[in-house]
C-alpha atoms as a PDB file:
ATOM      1  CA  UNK A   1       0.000   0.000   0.000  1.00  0.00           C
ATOM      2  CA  UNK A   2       2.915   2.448  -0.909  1.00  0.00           C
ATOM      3  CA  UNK A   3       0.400   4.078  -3.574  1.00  0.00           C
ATOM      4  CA  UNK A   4      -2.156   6.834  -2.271  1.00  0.00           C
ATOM      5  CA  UNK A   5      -4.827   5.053  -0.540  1.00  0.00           C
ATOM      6  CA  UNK A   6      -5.443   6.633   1.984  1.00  0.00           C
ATOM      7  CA  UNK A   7      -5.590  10.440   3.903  1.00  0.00           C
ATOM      8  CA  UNK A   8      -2.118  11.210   5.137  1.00  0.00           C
ATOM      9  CA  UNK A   9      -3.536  14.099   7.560  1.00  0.00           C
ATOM     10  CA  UNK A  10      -5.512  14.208  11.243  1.00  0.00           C
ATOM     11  CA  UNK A  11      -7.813  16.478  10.199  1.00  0.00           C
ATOM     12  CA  UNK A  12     -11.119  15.714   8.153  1.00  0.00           C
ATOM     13  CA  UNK A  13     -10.524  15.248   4.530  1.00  0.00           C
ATOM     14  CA  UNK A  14     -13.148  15.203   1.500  1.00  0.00           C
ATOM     15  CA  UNK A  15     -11.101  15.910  -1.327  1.00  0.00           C
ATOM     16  CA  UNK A  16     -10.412  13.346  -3.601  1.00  0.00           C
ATOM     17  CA  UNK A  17      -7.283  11.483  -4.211  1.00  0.00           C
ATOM     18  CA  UNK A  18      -6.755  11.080  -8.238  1.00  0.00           C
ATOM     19  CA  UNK A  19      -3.464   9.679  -8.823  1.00  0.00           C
ATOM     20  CA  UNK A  20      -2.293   8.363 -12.350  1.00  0.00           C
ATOM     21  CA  UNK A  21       1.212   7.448 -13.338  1.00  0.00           C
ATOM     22  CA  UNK A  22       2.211   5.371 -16.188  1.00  0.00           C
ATOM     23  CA  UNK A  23      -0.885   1.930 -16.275  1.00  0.00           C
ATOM     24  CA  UNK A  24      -1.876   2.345 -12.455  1.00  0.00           C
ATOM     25  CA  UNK A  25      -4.819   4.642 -11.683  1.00  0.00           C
ATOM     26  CA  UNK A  26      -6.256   5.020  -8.153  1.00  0.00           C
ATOM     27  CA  UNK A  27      -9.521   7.514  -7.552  1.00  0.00           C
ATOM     28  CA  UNK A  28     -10.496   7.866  -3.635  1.00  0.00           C
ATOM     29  CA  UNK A  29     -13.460   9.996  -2.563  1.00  0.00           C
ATOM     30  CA  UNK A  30     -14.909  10.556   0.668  1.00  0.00           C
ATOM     31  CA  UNK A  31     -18.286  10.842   2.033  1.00  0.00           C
ATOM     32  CA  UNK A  32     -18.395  14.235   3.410  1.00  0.00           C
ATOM     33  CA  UNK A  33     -20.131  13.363   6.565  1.00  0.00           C
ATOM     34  CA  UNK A  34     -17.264  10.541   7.700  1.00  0.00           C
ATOM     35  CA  UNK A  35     -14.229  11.605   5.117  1.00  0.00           C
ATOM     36  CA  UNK A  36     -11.302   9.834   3.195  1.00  0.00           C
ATOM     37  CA  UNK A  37     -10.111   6.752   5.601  1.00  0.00           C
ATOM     38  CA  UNK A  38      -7.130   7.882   7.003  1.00  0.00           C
ATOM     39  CA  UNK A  39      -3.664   5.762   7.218  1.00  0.00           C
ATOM     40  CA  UNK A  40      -4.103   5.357  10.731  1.00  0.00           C
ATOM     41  CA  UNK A  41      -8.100   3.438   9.886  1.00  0.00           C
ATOM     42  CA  UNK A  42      -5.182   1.224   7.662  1.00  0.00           C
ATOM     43  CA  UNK A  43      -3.735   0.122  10.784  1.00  0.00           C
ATOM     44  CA  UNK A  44      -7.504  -2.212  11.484  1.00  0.00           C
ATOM     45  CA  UNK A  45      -6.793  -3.621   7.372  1.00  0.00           C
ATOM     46  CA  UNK A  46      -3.305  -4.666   8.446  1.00  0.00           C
ATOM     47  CA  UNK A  47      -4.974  -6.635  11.452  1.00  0.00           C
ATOM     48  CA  UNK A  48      -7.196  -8.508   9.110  1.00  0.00           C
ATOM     49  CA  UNK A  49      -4.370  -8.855   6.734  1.00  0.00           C
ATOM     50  CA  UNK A  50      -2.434 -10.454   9.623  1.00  0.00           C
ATOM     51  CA  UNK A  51      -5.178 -13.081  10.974  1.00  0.00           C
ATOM     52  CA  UNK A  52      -6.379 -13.696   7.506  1.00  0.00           C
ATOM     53  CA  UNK A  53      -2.680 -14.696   6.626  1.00  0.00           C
ATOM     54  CA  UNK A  54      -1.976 -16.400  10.191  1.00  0.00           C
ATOM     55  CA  UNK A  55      -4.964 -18.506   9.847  1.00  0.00           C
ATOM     56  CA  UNK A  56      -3.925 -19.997   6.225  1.00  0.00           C
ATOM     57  CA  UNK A  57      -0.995 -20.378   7.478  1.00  0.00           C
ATOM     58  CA  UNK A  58      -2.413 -22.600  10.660  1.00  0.00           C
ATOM     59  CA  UNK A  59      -4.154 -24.779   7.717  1.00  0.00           C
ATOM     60  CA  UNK A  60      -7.681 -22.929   8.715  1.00  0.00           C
ATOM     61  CA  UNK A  61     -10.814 -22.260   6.366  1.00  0.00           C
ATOM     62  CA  UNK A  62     -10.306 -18.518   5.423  1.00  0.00           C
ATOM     63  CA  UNK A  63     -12.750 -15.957   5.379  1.00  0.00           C
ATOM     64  CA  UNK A  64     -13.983 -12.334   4.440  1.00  0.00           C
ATOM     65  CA  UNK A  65     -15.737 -11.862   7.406  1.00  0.00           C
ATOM     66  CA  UNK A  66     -13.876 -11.610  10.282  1.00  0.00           C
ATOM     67  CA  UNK A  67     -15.124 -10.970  14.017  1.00  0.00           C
ATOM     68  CA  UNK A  68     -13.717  -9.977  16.805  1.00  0.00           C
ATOM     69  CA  UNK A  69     -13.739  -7.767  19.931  1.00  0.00           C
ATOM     70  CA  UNK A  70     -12.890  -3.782  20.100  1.00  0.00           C
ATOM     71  CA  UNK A  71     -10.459  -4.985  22.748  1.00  0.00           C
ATOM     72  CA  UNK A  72      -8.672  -7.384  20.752  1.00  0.00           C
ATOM     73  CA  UNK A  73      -8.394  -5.074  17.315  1.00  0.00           C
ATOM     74  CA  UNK A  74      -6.925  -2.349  19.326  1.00  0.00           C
ATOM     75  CA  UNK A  75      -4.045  -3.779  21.598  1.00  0.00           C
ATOM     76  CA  UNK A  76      -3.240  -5.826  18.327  1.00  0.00           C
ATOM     77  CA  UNK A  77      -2.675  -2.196  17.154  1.00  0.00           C
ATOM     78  CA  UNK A  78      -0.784  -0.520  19.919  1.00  0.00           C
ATOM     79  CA  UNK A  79      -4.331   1.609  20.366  1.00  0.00           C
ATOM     80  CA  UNK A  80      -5.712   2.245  23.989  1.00  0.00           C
ATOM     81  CA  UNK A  81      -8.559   0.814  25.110  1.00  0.00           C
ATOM     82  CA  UNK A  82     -10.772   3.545  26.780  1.00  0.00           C
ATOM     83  CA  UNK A  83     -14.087   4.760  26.090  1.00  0.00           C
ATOM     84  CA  UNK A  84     -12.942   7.165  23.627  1.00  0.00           C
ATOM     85  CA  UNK A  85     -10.744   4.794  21.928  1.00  0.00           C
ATOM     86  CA  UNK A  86     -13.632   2.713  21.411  1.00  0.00           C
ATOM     87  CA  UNK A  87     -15.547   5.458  19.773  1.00  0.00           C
ATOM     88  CA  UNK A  88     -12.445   6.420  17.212  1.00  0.00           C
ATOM     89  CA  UNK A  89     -12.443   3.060  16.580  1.00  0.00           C
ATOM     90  CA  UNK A  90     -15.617   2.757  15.311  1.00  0.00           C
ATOM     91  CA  UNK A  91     -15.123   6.323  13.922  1.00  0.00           C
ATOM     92  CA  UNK A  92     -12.504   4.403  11.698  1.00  0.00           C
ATOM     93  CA  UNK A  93     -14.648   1.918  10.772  1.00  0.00           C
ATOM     94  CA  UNK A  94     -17.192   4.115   9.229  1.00  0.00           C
ATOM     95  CA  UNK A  95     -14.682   6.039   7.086  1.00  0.00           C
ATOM     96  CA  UNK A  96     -12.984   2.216   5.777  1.00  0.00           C
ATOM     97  CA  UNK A  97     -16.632   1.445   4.827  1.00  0.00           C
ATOM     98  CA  UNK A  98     -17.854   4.882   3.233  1.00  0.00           C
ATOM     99  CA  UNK A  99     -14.458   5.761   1.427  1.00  0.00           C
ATOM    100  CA  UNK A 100     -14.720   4.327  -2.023  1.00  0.00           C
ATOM    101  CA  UNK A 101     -11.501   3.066  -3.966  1.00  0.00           C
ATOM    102  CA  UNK A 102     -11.593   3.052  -7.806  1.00  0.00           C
ATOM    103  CA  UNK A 103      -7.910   1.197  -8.996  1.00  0.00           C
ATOM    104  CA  UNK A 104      -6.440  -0.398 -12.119  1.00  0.00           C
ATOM    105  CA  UNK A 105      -4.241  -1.922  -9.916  1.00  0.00           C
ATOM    106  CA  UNK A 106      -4.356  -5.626 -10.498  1.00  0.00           C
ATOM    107  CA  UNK A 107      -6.591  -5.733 -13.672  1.00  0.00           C
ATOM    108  CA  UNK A 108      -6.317  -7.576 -16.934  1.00  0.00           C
ATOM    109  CA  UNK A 109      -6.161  -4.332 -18.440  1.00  0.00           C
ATOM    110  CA  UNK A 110      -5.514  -1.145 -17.804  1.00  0.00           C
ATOM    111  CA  UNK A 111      -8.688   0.255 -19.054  1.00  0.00           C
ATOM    112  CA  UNK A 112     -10.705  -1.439 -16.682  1.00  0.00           C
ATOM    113  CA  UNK A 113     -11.634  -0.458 -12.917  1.00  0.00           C
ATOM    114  CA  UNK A 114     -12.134  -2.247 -10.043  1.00  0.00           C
ATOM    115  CA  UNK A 115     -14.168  -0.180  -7.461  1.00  0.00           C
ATOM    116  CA  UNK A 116     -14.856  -1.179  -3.889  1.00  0.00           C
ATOM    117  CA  UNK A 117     -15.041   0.361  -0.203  1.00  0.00           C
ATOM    118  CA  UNK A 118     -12.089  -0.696   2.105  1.00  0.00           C
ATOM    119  CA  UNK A 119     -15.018  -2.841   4.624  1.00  0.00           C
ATOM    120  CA  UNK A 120     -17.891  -3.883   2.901  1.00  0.00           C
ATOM    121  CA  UNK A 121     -19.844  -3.702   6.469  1.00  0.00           C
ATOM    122  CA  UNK A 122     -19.496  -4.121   9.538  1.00  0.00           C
ATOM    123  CA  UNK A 123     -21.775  -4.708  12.260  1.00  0.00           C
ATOM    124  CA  UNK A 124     -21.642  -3.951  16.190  1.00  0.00           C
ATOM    125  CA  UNK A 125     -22.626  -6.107  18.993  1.00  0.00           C
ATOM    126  CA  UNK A 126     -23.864  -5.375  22.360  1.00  0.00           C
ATOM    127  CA  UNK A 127     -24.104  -7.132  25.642  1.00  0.00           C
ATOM    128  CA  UNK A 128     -26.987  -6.995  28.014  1.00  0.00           C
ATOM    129  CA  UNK A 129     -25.515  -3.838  29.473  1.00  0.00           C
ATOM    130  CA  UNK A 130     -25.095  -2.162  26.479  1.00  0.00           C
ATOM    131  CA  UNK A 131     -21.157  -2.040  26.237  1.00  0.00           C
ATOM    132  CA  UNK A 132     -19.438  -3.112  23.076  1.00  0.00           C
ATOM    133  CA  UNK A 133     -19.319  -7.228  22.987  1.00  0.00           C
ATOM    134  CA  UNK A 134     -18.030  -7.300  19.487  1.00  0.00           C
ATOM    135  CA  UNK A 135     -17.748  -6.299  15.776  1.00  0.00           C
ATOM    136  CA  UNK A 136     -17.962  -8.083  12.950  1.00  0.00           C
ATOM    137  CA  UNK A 137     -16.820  -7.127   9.551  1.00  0.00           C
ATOM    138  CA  UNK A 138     -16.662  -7.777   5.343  1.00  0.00           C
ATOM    139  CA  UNK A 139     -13.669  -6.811   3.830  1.00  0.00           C
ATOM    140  CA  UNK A 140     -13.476  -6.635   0.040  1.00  0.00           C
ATOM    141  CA  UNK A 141     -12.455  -9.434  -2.130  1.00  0.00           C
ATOM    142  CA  UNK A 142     -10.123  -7.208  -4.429  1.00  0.00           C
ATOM    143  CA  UNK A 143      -8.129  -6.796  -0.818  1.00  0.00           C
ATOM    144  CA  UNK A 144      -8.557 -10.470   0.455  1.00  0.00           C
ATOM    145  CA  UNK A 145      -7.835 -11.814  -2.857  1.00  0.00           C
ATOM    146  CA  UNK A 146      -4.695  -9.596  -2.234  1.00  0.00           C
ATOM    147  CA  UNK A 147      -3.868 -10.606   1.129  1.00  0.00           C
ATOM    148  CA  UNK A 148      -3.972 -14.667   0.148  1.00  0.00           C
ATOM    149  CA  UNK A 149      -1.376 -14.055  -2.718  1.00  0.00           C
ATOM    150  CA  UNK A 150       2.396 -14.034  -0.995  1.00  0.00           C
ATOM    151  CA  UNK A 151       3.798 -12.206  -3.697  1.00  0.00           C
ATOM    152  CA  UNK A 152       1.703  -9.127  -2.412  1.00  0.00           C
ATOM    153  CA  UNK A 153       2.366  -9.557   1.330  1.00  0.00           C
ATOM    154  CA  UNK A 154       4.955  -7.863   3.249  1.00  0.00           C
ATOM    155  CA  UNK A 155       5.357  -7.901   7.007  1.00  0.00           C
ATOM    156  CA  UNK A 156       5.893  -4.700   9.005  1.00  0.00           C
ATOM    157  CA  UNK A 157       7.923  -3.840  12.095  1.00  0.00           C
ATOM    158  CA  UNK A 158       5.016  -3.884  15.054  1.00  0.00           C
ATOM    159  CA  UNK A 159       6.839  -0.239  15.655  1.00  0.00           C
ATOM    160  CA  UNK A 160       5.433   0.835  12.940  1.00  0.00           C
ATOM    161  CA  UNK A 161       2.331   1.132  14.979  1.00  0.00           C
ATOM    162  CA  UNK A 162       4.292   4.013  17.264  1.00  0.00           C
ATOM    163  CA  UNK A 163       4.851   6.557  14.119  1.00  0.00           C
ATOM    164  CA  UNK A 164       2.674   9.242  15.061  1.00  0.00           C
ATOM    165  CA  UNK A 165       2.788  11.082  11.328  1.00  0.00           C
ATOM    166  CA  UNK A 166       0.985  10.572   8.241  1.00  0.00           C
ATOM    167  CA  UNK A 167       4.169  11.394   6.344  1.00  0.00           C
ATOM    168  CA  UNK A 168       6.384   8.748   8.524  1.00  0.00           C
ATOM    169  CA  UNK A 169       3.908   6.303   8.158  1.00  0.00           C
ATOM    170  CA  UNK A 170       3.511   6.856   4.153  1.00  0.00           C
ATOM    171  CA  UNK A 171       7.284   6.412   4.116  1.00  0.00           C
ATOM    172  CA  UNK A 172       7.354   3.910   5.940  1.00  0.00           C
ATOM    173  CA  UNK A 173       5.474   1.458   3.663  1.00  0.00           C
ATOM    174  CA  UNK A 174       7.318   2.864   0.897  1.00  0.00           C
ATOM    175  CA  UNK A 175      10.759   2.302   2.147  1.00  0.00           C
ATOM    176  CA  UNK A 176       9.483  -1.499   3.179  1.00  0.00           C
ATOM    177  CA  UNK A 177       8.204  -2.441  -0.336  1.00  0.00           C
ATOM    178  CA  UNK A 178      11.017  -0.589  -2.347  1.00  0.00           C
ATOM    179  CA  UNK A 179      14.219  -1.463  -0.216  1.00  0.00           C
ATOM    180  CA  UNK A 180      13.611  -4.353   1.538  1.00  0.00           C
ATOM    181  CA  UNK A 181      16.908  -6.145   2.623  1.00  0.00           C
ATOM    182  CA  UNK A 182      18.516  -4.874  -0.078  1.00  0.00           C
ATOM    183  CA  UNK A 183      22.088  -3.154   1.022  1.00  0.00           C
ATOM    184  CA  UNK A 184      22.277  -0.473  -1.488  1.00  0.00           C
ATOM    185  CA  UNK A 185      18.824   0.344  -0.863  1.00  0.00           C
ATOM    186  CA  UNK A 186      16.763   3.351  -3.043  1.00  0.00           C
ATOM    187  CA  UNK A 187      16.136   6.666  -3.713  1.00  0.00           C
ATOM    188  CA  UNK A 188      13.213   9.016  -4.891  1.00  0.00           C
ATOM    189  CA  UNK A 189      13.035  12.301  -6.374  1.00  0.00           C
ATOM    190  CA  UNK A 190      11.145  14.510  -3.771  1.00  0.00           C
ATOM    191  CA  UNK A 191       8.845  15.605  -6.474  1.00  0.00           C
ATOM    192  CA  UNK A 192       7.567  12.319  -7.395  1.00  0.00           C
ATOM    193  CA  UNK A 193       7.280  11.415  -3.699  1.00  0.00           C
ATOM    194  CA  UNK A 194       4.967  14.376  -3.232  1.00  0.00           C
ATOM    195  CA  UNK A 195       3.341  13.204  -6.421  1.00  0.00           C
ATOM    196  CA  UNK A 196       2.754   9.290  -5.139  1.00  0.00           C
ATOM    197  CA  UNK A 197       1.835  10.555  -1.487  1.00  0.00           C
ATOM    198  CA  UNK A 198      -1.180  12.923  -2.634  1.00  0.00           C
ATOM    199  CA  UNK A 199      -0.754  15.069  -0.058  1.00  0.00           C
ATOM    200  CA  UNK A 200      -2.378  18.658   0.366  1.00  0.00           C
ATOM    201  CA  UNK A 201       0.555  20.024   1.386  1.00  0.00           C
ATOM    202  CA  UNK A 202       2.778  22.982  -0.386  1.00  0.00           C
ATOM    203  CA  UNK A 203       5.584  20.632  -2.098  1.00  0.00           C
ATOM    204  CA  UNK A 204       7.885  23.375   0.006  1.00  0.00           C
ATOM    205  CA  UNK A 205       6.234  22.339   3.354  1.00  0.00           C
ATOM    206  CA  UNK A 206       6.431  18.826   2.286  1.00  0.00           C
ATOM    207  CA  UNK A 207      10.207  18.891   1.433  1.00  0.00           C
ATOM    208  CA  UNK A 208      11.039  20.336   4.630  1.00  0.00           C
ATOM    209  CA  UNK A 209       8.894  17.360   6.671  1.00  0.00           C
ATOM    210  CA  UNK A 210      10.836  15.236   4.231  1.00  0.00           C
ATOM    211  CA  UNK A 211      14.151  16.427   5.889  1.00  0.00           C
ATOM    212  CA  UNK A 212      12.802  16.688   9.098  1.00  0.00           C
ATOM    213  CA  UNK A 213      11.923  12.913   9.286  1.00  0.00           C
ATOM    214  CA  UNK A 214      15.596  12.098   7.765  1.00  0.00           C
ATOM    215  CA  UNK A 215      17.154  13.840  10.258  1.00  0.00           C
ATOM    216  CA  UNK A 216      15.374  12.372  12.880  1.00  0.00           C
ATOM    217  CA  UNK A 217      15.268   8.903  11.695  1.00  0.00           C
ATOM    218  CA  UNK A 218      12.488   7.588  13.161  1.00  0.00           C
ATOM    219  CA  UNK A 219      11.709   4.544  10.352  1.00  0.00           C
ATOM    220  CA  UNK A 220      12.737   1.188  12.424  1.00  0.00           C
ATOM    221  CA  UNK A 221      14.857  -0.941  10.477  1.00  0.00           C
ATOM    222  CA  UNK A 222      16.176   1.302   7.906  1.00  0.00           C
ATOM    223  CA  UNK A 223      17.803   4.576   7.431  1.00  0.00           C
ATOM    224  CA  UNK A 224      17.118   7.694   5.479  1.00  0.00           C
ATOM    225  CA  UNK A 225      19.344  10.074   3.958  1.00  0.00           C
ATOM    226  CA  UNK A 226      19.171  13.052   1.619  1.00  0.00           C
ATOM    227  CA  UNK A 227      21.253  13.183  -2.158  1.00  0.00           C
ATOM    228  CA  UNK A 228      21.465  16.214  -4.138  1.00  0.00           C
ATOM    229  CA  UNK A 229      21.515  15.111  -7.916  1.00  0.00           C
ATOM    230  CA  UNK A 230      22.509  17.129 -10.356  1.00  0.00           C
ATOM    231  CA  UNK A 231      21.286  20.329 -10.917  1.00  0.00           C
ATOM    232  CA  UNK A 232      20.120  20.753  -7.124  1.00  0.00           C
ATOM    233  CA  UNK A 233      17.349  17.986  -7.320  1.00  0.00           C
ATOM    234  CA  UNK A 234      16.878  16.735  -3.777  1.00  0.00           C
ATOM    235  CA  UNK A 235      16.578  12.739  -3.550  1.00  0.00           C
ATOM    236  CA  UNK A 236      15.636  10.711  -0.731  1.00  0.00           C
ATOM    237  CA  UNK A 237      17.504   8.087   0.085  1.00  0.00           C
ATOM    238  CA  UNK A 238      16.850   4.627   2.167  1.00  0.00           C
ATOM    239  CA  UNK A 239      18.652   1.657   3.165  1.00  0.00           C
ATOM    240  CA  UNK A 240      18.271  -1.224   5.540  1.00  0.00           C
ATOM    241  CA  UNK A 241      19.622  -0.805   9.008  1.00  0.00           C
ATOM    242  CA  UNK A 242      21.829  -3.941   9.448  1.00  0.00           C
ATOM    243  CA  UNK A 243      22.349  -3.037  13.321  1.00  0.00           C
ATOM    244  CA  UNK A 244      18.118  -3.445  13.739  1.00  0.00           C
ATOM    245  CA  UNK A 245      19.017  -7.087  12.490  1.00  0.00           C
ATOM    246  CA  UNK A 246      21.578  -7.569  14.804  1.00  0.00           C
ATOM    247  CA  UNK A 247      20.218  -6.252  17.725  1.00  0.00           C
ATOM    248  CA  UNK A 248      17.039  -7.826  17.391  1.00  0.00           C
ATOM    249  CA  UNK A 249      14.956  -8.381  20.403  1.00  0.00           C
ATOM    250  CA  UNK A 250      11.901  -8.100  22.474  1.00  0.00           C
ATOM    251  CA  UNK A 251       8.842  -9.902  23.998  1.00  0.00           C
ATOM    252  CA  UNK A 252       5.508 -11.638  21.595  1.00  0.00           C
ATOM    253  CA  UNK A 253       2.341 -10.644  21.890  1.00  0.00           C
ATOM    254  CA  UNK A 254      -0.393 -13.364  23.830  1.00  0.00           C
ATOM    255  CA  UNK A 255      -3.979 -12.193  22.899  1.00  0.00           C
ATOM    256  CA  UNK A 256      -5.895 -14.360  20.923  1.00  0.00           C
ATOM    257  CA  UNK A 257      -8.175 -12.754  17.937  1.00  0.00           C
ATOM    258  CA  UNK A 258     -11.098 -14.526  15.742  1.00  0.00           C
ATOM    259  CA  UNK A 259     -10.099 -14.605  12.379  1.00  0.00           C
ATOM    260  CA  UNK A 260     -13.555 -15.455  10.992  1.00  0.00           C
ATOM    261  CA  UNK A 261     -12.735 -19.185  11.089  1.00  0.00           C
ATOM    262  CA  UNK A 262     -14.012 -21.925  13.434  1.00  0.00           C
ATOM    263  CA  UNK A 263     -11.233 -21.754  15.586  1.00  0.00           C
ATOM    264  CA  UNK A 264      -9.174 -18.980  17.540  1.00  0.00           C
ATOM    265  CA  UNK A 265      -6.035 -17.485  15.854  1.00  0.00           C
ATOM    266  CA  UNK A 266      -3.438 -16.288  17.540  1.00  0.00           C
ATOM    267  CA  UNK A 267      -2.362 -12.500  17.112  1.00  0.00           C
ATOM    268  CA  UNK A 268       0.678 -12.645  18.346  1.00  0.00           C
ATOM    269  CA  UNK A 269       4.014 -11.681  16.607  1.00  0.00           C
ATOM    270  CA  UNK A 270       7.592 -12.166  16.959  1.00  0.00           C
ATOM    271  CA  UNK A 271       9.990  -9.912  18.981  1.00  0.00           C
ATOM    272  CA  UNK A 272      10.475  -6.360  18.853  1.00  0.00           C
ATOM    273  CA  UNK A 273      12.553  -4.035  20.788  1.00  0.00           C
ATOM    274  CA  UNK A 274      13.694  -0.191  20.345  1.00  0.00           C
ATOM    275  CA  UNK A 275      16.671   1.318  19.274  1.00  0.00           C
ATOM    276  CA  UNK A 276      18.735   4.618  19.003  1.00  0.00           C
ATOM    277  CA  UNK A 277      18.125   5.893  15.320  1.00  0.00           C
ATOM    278  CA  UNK A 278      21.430   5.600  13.509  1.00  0.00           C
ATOM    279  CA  UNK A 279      23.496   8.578  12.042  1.00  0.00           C
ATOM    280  CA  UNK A 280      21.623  10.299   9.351  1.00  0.00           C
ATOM    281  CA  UNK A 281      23.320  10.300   5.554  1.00  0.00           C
ATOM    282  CA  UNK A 282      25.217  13.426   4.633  1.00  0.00           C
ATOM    283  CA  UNK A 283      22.962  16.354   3.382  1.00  0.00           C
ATOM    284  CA  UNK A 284      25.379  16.496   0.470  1.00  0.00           C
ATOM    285  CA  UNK A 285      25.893  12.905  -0.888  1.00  0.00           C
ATOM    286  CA  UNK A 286      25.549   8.912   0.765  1.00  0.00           C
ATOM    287  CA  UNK A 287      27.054   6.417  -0.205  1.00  0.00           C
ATOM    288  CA  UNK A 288      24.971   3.422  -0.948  1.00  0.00           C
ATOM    289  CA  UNK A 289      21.894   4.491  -3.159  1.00  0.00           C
ATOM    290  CA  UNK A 290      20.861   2.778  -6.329  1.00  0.00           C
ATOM    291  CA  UNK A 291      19.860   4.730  -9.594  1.00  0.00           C
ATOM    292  CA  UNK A 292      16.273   6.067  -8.452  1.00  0.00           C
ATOM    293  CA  UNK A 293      13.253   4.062  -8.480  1.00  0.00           C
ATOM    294  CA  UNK A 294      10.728   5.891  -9.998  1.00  0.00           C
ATOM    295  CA  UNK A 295       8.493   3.591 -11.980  1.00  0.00           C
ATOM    296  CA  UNK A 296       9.328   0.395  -9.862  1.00  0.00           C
ATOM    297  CA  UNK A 297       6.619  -1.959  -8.628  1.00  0.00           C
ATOM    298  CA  UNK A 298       3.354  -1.519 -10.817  1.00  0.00           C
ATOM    299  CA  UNK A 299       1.749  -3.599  -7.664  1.00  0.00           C
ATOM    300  CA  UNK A 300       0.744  -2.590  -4.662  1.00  0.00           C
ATOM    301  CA  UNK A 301       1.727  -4.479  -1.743  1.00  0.00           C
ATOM    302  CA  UNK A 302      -0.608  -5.219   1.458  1.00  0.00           C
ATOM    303  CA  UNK A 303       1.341  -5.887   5.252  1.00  0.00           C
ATOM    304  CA  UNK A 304       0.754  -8.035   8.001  1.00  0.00           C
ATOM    305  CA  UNK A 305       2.589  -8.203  11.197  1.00  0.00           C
ATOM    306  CA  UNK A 306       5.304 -10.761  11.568  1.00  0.00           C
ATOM    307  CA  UNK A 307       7.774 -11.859  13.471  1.00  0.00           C
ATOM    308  CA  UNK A 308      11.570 -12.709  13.267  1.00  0.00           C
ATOM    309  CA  UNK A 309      14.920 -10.419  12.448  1.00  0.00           C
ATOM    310  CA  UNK A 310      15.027  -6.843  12.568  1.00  0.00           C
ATOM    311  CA  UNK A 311      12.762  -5.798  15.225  1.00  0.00           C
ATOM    312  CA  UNK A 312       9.951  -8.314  14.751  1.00  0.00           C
ATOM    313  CA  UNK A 313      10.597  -7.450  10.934  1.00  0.00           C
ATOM    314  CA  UNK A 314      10.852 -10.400   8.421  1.00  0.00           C
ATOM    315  CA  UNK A 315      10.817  -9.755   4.602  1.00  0.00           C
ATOM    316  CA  UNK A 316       8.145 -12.482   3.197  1.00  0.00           C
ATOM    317  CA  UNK A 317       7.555 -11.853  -0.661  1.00  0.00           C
ATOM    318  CA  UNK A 318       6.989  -8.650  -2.283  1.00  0.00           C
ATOM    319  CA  UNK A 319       8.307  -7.305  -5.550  1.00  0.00           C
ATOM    320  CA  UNK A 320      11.061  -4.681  -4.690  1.00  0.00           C
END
């Protein structure tokens, strides 16, 4: 899901995303009461994406509904669990079902659409006091078809849960699909990142949050550094932390979460620990960047949660 799915801002958004570049196509629109779904609403997709996977996996019947309980979805998520966590959780749910997606992503040809809302519906249930019991939801086939092909699936660093901006997030998922344990890693052109993250920001404002996150370095697992090509283009540059790899550590996650099967699945992942951000690149020139990556991966790739090297982070298919 490097490609514009999905509201990169806090704050309610109704105008469409219309992104084209080269075959792929994506339209997003909003209903105005709820607005576009927002990258954080992602973060309940890459929980289905996870049990869907985790139940195949466990030789389980598969399914595109899923249930479960409030409770369960957000502690999978790193999400509190208070009364007003409930209600942005179910806030979330409403703009995943009322955003509509409109993608050639995926087709036979280019010419043709497939349209579809991020949940299909989802229901609520209540106990006899009236508190929240469980919900159960339909997510679209286009994204479980998705979800069941490997070559499509990624897993994600569970600190990837902690990145509190759009932008970091965005990036995030970018720098996953495109570098992936490769050691000379990529780099983009800032003005086709601005481009493929359809945000509403001045590109000016946007390049400066751009530096501001590689200076910072708060991506786990890989690093970020900024090029200047010629003629004063600014690049951003990523590779793979090895030191994540090596230090990796931490403690699994117990609950258990229904993946819509006849059986429990468990949510847990593998380890995960934190780590001092490494030295940023020089402002002027690093070292170990490939050619840039601009028209790279016509697929978009979906994530789950796993386990293993580099901070709970294992590389599982994926076209980089």
């Amino acid at each position: 899901m490097a490609y514009p799915f999905f509201s990169l801002a806090k704050t309610h958004r109704t105008t469409p995303i219309d992104y084209r570049m080269n075959e792929v196509a994506i339209r997003v629109e909003a209903v105005p009461e709820h607005g576009l779904a927002t990258i954080w609403d992602a973060d309940i997709l890459i929980w289905a994406a996870s049990q869907i996977v985790q139940a195949r996996d466990a030789g389980l019947r598969t399914s595109r509904l899923m249930a479960a309980t409030p409770y369960e979805i957000l502690t999978f998520i790193g999400r509190g669990t208070s009364a007003r966590d409930y209600h942005r959780l179910k806030a979330a749910l409403d703009r995943l079902q009322s955003t509509t997606v409109a993608t050639s992503l995926r087709q036979v040809s280019e010419r043709r659409m497939h349209r579809f809302s991020w949940i299909n519906e989802w229901t609520e249930h209540a106990d006899t006091h009236g508190h929240a019991a469980g919900i159960d939801l339909i997510v679209p086939d286009w994204f479980y078809r998705a979800v069941l092909d490997d070559v499509l699936v990624l897993t994600i660093d569970r600190a990837y849960f902690d990145l509190t901006g759009g932008l970091e997030r965005w990036l995030y998922r970018l720098v996953r699909k495109h570098a992936g344990k490769q050691s000379a890693g990529w780099r983009f052109d800032f003005r086709h990142l601005y481009a493929k993250s359809a945000s509403l920001s001045p590109f000016k404002r946007f390049a400066f949050e751009l530096r501001d996150i590689a200076r910072r370095q708060p991506l786990p697992g890989y690093r970020l550094g900024i090029d200047r090509a010629t003629g004063g283009r600014e690049m951003l540059a990523f590779v793979r932390d090895s030191q994540s790899a090596a230090d990796a550590c931490g403690k699994p996650v117990n609950p258990l979460v229904l993946s819509g099967t006849a059986g429990h699945v468990p949510s847990g992942t593998g380890p995960s620990c934190y780590q001092e951000p490494g030295t940023a690149f020089s402002e002027v020139k690093s070292v170990a960047s490939s050619p840039p990556n601009l028209d790279s991966n016509s697929e978009s790739n979906f994530f789950v949660v796993g386990g293993g090297e580099s901070r709970g982070q294992t590389g599982t298919g994926g076209r980089r």
